[in-house]
PDB file of N, CA and C in Angstrom:
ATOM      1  N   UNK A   1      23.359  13.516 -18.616  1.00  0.00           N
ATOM      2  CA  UNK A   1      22.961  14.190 -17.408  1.00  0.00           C
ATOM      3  C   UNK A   1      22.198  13.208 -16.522  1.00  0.00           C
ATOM      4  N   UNK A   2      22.329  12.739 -15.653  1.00  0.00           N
ATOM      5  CA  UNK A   2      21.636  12.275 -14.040  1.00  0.00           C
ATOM      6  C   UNK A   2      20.616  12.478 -13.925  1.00  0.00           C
ATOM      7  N   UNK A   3      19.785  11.844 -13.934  1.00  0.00           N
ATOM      8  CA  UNK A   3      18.480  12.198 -13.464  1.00  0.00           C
ATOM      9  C   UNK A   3      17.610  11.903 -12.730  1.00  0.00           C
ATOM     10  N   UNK A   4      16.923  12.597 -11.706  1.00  0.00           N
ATOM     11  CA  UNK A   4      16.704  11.890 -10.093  1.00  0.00           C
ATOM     12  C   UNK A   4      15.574  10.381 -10.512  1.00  0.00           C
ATOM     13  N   UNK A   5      15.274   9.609  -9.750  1.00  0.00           N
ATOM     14  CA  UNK A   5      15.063   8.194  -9.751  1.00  0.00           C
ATOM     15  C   UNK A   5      13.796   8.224  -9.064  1.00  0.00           C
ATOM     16  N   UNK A   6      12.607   7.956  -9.613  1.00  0.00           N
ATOM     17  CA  UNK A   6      10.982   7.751  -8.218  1.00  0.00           C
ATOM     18  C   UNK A   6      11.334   7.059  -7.557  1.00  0.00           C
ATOM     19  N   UNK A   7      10.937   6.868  -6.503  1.00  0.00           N
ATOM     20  CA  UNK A   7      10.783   6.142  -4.990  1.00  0.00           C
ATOM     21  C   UNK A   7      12.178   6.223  -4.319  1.00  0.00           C
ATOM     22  N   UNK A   8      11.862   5.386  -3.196  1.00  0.00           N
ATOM     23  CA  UNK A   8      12.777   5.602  -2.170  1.00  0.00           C
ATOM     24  C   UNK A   8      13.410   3.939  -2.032  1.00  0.00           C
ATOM     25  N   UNK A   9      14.720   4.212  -1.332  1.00  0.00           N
ATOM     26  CA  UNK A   9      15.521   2.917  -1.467  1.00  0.00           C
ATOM     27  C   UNK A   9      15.873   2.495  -0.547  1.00  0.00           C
ATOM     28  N   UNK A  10      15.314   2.906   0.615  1.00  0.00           N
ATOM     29  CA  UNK A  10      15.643   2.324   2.172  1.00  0.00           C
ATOM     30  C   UNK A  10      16.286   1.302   2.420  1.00  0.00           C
ATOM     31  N   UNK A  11      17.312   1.519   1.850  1.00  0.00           N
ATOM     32  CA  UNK A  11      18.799   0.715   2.174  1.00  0.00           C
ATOM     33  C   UNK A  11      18.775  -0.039   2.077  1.00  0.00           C
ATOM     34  N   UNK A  12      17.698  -0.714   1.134  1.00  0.00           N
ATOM     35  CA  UNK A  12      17.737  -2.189   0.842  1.00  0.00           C
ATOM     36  C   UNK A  12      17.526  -2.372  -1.041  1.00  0.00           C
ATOM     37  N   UNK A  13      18.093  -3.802  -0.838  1.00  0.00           N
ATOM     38  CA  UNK A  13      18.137  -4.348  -2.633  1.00  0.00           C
ATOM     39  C   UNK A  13      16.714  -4.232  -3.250  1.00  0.00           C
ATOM     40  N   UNK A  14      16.802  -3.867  -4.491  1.00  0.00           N
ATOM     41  CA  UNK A  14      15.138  -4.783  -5.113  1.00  0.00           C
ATOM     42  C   UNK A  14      14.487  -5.657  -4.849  1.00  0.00           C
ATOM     43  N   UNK A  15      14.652  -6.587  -4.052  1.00  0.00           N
ATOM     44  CA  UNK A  15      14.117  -7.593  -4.389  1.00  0.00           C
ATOM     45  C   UNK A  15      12.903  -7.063  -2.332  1.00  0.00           C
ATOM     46  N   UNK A  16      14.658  -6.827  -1.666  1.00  0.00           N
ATOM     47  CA  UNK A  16      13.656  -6.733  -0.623  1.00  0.00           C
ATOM     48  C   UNK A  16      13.143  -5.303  -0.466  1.00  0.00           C
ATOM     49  N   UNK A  17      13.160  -4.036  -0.992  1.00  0.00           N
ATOM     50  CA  UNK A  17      12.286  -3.553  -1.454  1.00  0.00           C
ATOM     51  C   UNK A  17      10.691  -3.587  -1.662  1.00  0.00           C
ATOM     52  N   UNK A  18      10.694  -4.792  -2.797  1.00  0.00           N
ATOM     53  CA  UNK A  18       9.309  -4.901  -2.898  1.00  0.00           C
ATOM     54  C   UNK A  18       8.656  -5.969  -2.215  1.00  0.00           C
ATOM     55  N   UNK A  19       9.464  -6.864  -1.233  1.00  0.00           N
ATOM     56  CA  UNK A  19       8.705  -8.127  -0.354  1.00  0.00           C
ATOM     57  C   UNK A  19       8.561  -6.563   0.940  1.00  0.00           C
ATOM     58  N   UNK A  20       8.844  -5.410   1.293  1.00  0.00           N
ATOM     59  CA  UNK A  20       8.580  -4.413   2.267  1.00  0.00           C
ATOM     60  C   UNK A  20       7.548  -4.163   1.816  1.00  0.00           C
ATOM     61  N   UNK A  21       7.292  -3.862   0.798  1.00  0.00           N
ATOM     62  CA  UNK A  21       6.061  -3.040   0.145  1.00  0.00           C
ATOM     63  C   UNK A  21       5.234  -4.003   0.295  1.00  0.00           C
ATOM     64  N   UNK A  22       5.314  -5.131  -0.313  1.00  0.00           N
ATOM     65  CA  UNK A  22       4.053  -6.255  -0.263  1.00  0.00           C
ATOM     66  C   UNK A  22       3.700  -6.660   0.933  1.00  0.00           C
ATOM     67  N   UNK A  23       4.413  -6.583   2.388  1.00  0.00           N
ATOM     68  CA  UNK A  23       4.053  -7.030   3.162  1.00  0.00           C
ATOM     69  C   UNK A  23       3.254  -6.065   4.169  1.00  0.00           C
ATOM     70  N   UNK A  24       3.701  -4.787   3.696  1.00  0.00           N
ATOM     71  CA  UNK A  24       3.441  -3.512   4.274  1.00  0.00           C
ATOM     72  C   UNK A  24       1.419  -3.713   3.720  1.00  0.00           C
ATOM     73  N   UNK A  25       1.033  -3.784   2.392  1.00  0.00           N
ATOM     74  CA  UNK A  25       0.364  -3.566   2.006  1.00  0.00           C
ATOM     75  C   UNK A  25      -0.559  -4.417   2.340  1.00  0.00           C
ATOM     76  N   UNK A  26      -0.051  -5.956   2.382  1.00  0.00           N
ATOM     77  CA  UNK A  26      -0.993  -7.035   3.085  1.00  0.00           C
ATOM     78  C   UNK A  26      -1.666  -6.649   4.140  1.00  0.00           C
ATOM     79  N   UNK A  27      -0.869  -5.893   5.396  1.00  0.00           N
ATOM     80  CA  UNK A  27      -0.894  -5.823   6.176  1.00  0.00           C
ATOM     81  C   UNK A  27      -2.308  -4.416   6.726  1.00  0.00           C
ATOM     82  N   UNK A  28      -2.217  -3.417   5.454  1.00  0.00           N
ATOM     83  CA  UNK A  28      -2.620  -2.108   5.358  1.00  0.00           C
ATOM     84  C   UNK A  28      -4.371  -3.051   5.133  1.00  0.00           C
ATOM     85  N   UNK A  29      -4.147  -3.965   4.088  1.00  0.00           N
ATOM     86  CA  UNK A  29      -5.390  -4.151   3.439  1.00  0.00           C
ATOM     87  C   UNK A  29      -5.971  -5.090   3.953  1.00  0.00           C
ATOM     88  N   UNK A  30      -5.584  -5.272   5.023  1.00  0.00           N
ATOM     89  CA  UNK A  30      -6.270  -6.389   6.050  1.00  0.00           C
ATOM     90  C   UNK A  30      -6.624  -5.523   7.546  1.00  0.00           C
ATOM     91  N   UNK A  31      -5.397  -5.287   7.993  1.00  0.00           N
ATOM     92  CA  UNK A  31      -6.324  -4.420   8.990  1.00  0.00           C
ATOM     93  C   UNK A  31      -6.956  -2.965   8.913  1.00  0.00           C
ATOM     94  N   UNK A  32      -6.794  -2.518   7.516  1.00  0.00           N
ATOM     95  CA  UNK A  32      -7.211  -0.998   7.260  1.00  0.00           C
ATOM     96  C   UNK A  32      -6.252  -0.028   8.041  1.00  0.00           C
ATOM     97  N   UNK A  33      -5.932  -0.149   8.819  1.00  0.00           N
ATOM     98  CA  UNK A  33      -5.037   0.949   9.243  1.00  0.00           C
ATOM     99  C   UNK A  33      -3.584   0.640  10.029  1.00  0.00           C
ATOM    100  N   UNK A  34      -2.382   0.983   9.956  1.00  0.00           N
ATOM    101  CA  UNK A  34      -0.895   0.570  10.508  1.00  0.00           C
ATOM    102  C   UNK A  34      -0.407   1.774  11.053  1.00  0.00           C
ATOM    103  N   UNK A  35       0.711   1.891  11.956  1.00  0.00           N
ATOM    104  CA  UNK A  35       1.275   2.551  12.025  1.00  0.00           C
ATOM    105  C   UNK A  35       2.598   2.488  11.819  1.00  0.00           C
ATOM    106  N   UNK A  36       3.539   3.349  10.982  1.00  0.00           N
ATOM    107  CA  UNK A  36       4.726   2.806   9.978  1.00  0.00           C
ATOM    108  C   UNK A  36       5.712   3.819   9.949  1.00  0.00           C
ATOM    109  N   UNK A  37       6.645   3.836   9.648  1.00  0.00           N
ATOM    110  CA  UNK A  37       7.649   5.458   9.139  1.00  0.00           C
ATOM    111  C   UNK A  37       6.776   6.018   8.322  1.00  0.00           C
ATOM    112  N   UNK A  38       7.155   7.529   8.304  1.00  0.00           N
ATOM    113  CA  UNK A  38       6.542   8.299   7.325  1.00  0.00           C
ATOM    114  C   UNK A  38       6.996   8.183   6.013  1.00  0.00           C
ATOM    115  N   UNK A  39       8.171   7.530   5.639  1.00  0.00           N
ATOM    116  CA  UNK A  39       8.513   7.583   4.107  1.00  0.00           C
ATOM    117  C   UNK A  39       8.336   6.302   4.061  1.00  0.00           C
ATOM    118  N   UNK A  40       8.158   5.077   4.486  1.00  0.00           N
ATOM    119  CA  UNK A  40       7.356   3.899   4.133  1.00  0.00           C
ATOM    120  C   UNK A  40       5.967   4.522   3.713  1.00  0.00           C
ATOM    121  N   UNK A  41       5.305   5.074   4.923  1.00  0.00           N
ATOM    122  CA  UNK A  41       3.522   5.279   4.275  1.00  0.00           C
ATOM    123  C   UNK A  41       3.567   5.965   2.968  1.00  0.00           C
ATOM    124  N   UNK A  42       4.797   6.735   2.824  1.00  0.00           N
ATOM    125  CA  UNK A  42       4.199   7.886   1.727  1.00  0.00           C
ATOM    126  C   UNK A  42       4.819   6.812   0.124  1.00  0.00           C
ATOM    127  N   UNK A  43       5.240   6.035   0.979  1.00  0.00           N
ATOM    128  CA  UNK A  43       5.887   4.957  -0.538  1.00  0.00           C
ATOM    129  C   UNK A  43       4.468   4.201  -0.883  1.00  0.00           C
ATOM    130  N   UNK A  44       4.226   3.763   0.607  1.00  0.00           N
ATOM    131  CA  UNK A  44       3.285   2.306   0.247  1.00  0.00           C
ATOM    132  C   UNK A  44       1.811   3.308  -0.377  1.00  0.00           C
ATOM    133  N   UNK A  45       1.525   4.094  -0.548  1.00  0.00           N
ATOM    134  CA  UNK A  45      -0.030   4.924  -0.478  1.00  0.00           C
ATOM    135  C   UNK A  45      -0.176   4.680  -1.981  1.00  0.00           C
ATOM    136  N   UNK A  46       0.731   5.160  -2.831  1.00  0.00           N
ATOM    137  CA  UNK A  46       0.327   4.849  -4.539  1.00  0.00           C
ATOM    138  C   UNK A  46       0.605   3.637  -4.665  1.00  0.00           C
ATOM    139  N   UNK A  47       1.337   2.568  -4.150  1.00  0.00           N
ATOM    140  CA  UNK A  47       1.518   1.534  -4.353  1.00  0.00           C
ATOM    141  C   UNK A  47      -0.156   0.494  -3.811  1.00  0.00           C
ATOM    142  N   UNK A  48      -0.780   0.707  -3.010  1.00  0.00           N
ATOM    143  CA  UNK A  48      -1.876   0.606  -2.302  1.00  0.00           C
ATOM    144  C   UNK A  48      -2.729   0.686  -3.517  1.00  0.00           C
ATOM    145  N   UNK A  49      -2.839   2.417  -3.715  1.00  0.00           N
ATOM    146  CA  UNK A  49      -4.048   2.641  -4.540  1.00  0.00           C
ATOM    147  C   UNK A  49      -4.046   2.192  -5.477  1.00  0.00           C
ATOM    148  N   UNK A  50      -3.107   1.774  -6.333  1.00  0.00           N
ATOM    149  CA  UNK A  50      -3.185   0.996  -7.971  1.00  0.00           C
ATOM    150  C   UNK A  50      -4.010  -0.131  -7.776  1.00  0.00           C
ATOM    151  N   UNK A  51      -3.615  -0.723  -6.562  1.00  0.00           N
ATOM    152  CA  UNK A  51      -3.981  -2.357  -6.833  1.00  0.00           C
ATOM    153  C   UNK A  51      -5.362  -2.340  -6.428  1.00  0.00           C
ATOM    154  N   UNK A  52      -5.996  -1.170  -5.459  1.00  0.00           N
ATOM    155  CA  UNK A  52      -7.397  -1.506  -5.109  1.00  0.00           C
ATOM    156  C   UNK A  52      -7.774  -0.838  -6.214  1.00  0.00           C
ATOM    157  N   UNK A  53      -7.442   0.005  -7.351  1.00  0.00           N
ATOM    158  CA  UNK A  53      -7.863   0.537  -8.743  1.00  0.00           C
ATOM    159  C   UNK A  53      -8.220  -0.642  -9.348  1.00  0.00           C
ATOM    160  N   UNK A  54      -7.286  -1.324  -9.634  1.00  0.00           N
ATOM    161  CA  UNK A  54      -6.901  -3.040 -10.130  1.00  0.00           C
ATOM    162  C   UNK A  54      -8.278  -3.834  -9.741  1.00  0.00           C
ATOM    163  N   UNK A  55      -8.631  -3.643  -8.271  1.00  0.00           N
ATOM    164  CA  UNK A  55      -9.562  -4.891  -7.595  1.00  0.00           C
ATOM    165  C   UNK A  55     -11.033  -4.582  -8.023  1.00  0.00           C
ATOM    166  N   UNK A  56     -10.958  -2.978  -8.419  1.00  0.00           N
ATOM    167  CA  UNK A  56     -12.595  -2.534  -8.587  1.00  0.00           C
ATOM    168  C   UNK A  56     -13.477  -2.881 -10.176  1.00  0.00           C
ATOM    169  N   UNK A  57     -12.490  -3.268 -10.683  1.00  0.00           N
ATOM    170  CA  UNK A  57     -12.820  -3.826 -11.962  1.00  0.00           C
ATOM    171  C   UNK A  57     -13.177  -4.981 -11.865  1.00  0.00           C
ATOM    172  N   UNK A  58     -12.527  -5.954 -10.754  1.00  0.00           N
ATOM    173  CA  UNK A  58     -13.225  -7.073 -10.363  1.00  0.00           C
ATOM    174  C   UNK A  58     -13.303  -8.249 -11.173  1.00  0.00           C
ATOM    175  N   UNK A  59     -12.651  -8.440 -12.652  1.00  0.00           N
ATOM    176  CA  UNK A  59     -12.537  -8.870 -13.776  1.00  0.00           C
ATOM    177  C   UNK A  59     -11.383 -10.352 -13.424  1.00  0.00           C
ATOM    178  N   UNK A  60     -11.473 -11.284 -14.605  1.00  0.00           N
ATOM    179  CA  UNK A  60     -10.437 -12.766 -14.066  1.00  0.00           C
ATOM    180  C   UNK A  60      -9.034 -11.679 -14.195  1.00  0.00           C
ATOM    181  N   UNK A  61      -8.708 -10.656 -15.047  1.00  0.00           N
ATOM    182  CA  UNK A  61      -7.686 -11.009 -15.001  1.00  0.00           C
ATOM    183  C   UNK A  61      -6.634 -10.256 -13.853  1.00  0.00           C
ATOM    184  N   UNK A  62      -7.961  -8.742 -13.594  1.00  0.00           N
ATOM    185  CA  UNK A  62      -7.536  -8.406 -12.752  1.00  0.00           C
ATOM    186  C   UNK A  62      -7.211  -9.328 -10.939  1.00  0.00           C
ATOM    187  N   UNK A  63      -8.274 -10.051 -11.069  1.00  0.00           N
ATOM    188  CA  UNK A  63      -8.137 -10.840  -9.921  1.00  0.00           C
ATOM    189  C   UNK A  63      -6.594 -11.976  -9.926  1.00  0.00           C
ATOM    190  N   UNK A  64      -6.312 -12.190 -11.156  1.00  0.00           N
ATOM    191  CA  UNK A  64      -4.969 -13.426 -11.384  1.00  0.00           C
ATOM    192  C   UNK A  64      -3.667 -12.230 -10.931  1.00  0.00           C
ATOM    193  N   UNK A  65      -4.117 -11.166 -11.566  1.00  0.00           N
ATOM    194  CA  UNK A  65      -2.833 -10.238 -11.513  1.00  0.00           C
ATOM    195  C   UNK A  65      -2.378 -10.162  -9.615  1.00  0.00           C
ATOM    196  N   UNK A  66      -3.617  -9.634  -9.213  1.00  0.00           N
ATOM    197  CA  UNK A  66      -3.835  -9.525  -7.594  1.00  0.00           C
ATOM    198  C   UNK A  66      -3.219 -10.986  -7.358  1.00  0.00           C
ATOM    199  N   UNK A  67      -3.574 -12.072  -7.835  1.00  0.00           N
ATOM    200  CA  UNK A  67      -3.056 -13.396  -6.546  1.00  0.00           C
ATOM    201  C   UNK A  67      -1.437 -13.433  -7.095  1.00  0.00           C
ATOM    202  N   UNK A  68      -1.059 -13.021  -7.911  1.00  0.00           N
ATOM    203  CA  UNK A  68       0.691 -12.876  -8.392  1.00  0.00           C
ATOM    204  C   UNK A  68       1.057 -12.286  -6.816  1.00  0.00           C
ATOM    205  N   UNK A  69       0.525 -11.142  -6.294  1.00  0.00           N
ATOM    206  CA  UNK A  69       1.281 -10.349  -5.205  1.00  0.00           C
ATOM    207  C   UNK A  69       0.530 -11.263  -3.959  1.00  0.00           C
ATOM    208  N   UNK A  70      -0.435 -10.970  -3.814  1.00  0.00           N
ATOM    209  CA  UNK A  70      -1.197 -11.195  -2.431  1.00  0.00           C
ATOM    210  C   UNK A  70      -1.998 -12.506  -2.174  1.00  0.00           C
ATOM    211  N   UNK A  71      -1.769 -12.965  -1.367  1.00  0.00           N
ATOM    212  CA  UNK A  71      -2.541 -14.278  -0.696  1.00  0.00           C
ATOM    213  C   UNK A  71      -4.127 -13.568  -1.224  1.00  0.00           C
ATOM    214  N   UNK A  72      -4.961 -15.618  -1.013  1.00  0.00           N
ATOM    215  CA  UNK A  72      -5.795 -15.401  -1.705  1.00  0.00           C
ATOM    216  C   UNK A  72      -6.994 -14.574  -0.322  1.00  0.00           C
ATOM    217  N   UNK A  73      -6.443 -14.769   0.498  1.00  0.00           N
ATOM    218  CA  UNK A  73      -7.616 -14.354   1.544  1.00  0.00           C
ATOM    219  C   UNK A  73      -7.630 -12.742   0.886  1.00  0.00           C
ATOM    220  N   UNK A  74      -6.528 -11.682   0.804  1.00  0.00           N
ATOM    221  CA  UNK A  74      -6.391 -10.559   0.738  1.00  0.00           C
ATOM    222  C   UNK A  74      -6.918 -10.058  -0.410  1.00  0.00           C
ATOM    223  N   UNK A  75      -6.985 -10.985  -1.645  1.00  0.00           N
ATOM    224  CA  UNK A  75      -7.315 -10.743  -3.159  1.00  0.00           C
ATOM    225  C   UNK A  75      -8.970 -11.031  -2.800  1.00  0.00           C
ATOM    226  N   UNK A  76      -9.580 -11.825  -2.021  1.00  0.00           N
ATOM    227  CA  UNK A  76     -10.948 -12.006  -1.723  1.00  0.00           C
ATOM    228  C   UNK A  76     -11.434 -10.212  -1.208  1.00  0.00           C
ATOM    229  N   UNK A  77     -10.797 -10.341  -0.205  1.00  0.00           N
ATOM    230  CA  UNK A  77     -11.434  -9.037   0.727  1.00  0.00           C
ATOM    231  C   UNK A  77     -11.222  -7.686  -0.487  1.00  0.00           C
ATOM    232  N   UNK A  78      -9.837  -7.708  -1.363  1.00  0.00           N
ATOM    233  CA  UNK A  78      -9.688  -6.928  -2.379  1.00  0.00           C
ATOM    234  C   UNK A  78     -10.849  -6.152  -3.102  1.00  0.00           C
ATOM    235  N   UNK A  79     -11.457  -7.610  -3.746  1.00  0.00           N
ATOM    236  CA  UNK A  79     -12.117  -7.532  -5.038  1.00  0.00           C
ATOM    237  C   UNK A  79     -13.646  -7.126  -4.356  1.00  0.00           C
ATOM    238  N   UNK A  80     -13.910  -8.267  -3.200  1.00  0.00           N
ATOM    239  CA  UNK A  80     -15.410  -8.459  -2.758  1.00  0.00           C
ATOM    240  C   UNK A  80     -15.618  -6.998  -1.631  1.00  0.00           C
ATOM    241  N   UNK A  81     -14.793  -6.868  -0.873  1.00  0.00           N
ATOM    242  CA  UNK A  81     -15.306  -5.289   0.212  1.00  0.00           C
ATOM    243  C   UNK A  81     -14.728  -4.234  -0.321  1.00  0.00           C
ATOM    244  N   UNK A  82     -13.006  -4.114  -0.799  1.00  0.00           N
ATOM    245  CA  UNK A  82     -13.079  -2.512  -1.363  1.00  0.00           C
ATOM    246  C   UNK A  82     -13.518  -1.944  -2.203  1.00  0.00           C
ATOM    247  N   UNK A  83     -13.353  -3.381  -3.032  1.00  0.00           N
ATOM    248  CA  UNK A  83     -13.639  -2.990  -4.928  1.00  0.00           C
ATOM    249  C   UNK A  83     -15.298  -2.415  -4.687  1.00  0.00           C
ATOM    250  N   UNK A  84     -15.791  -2.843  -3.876  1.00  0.00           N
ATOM    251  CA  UNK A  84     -17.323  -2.571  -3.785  1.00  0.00           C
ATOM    252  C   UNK A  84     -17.352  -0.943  -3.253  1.00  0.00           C
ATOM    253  N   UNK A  85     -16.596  -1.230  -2.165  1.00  0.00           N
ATOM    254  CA  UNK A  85     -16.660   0.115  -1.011  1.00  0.00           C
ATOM    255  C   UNK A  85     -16.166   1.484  -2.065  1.00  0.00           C
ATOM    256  N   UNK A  86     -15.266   1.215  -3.133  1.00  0.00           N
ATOM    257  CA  UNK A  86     -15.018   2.360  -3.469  1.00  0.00           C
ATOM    258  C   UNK A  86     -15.307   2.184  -5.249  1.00  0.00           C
ATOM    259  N   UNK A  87     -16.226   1.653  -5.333  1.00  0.00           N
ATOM    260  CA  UNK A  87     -16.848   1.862  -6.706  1.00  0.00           C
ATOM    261  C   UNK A  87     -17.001   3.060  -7.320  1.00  0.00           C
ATOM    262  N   UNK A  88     -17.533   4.213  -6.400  1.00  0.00           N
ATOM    263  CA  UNK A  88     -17.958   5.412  -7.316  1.00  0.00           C
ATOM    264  C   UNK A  88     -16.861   6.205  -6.832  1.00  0.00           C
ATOM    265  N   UNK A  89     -15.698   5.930  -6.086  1.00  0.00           N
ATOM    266  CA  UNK A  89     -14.557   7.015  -5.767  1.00  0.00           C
ATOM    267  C   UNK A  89     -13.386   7.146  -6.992  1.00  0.00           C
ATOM    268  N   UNK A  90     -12.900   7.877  -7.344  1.00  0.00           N
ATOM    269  CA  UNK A  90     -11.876   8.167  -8.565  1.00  0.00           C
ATOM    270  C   UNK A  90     -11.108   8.386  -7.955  1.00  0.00           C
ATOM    271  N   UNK A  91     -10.368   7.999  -6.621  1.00  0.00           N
ATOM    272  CA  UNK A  91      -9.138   7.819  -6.316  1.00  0.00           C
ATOM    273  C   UNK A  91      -8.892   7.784  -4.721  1.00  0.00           C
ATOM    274  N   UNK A  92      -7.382   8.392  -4.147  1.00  0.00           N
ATOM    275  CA  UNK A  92      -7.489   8.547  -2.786  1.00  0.00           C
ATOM    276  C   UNK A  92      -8.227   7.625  -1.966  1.00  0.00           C
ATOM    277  N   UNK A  93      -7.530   6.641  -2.364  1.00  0.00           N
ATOM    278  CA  UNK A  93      -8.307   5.895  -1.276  1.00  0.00           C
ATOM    279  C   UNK A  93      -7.562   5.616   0.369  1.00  0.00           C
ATOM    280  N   UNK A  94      -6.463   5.808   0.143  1.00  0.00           N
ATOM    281  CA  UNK A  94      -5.596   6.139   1.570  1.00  0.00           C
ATOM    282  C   UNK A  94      -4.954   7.698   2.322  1.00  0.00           C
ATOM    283  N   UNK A  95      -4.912   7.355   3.625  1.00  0.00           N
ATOM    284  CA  UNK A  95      -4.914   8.836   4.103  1.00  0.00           C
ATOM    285  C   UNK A  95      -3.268   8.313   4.754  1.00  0.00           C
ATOM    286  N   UNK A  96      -2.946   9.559   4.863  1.00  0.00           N
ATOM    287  CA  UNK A  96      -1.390   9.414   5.962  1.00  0.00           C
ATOM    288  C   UNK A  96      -1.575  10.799   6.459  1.00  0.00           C
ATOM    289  N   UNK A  97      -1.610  10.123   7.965  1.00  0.00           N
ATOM    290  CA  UNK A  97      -1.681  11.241   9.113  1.00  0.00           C
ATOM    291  C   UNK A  97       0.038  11.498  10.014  1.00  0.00           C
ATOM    292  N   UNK A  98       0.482  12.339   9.688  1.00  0.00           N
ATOM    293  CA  UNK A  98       1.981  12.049  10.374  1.00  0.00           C
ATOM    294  C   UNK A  98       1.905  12.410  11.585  1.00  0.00           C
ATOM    295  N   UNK A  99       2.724  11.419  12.694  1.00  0.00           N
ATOM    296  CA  UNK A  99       2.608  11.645  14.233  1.00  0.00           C
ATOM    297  C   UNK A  99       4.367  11.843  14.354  1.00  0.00           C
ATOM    298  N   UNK A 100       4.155  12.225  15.549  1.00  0.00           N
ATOM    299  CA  UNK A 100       5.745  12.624  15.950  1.00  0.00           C
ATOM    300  C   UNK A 100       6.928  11.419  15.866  1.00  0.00           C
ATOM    301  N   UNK A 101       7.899  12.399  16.528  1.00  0.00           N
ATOM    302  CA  UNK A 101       9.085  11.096  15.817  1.00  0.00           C
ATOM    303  C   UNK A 101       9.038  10.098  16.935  1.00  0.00           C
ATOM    304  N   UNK A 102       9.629   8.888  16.525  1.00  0.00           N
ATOM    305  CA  UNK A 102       9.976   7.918  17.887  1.00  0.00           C
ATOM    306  C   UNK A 102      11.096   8.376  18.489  1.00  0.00           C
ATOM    307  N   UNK A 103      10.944   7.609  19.749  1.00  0.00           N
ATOM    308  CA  UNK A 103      11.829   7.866  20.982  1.00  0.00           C
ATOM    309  C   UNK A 103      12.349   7.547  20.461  1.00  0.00           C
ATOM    310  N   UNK A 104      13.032   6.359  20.003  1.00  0.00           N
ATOM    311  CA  UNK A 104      14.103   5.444  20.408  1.00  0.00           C
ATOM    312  C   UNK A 104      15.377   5.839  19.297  1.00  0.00           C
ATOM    313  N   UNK A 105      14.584   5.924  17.850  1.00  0.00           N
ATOM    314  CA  UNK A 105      15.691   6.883  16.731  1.00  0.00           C
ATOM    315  C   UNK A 105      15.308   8.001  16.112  1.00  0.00           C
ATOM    316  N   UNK A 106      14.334   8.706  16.689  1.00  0.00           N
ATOM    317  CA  UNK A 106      13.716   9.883  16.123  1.00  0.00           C
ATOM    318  C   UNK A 106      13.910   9.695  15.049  1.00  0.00           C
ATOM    319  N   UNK A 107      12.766   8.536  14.328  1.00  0.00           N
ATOM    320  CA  UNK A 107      12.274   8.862  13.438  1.00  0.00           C
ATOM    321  C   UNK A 107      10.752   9.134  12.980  1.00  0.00           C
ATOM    322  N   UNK A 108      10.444   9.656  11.925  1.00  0.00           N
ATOM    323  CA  UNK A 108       8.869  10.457  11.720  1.00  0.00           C
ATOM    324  C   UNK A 108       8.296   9.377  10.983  1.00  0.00           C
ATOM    325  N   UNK A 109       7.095   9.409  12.232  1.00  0.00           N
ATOM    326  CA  UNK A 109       6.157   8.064  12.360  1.00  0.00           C
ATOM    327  C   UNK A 109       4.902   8.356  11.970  1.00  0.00           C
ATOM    328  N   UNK A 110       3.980   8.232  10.958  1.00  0.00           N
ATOM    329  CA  UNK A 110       2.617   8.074  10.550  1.00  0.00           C
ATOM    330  C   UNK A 110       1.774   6.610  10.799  1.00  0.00           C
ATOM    331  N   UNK A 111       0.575   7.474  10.620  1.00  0.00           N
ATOM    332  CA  UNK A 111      -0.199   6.561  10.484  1.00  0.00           C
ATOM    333  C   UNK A 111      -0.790   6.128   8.866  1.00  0.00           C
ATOM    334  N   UNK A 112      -0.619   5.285   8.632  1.00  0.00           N
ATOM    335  CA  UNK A 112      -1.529   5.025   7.179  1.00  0.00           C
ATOM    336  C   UNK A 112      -3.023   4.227   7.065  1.00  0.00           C
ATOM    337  N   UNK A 113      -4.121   4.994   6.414  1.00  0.00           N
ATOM    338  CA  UNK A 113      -4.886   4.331   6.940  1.00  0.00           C
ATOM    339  C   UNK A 113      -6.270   3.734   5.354  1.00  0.00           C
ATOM    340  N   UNK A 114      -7.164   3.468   5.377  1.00  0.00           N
ATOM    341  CA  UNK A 114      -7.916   3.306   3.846  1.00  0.00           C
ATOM    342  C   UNK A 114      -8.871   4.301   4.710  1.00  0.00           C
ATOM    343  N   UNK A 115      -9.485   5.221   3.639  1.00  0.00           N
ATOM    344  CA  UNK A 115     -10.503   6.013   3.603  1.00  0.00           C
ATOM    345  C   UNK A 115     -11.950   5.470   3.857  1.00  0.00           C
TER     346      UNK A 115
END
């Protein structure tokens, strides 16, 4: 029997898949807030929260794991401002606010943002 598959596959291979996600996320965790498709934000949001889960431990190995994905500027700001900022939070650390569709292909556009 078939059985449905997590995430979404936006018409692209594995590989670029996850260079979307990683760049999406660089991007989230540097300027704190983007504006993106709504099924990108709702992909990138658990993908987000693991790794700042990851950064609050603050530990070598968590930090080696972080520079595998992300430049080192991003693994700095990671470990040293969120990991701090959300020490006593147990989760949710990103919000997605959905805004209307775009003109141009009506599609449904959010905002994603860190708490």
């Amino acid at each position: 029997m078939k059985k449905l598959q997590k995430g979404r596959k936006f018409n692209r291979e594995r590989d670029q898949r996850r260079a979307l996600l990683k760049t999406l996320a660089v991007s989230l965790l540097l300027k704190e807030k983007i504006k993106t498709t709504e099924a990108k934000a709702k992909e990138l949001s658990p993908f987000v929260q693991r790794k700042i889960t990851r950064a609050k431990k603050g530990d070598l190995s968590a930090r080696r794991y972080l520079l595998t994905l992300f430049p080192e500027r991003v693994v700095r700001k990671l470990i040293d401002d969120l990991g701090a900022r959300y020490k006593d939070r147990q989760g949710g650390y990103t919000r997605v606010i959905k805004l209307g569709q775009r003109k141009s292909d009506s599609a449904k556009m959010a905002i994603i943002e860190l708490v």
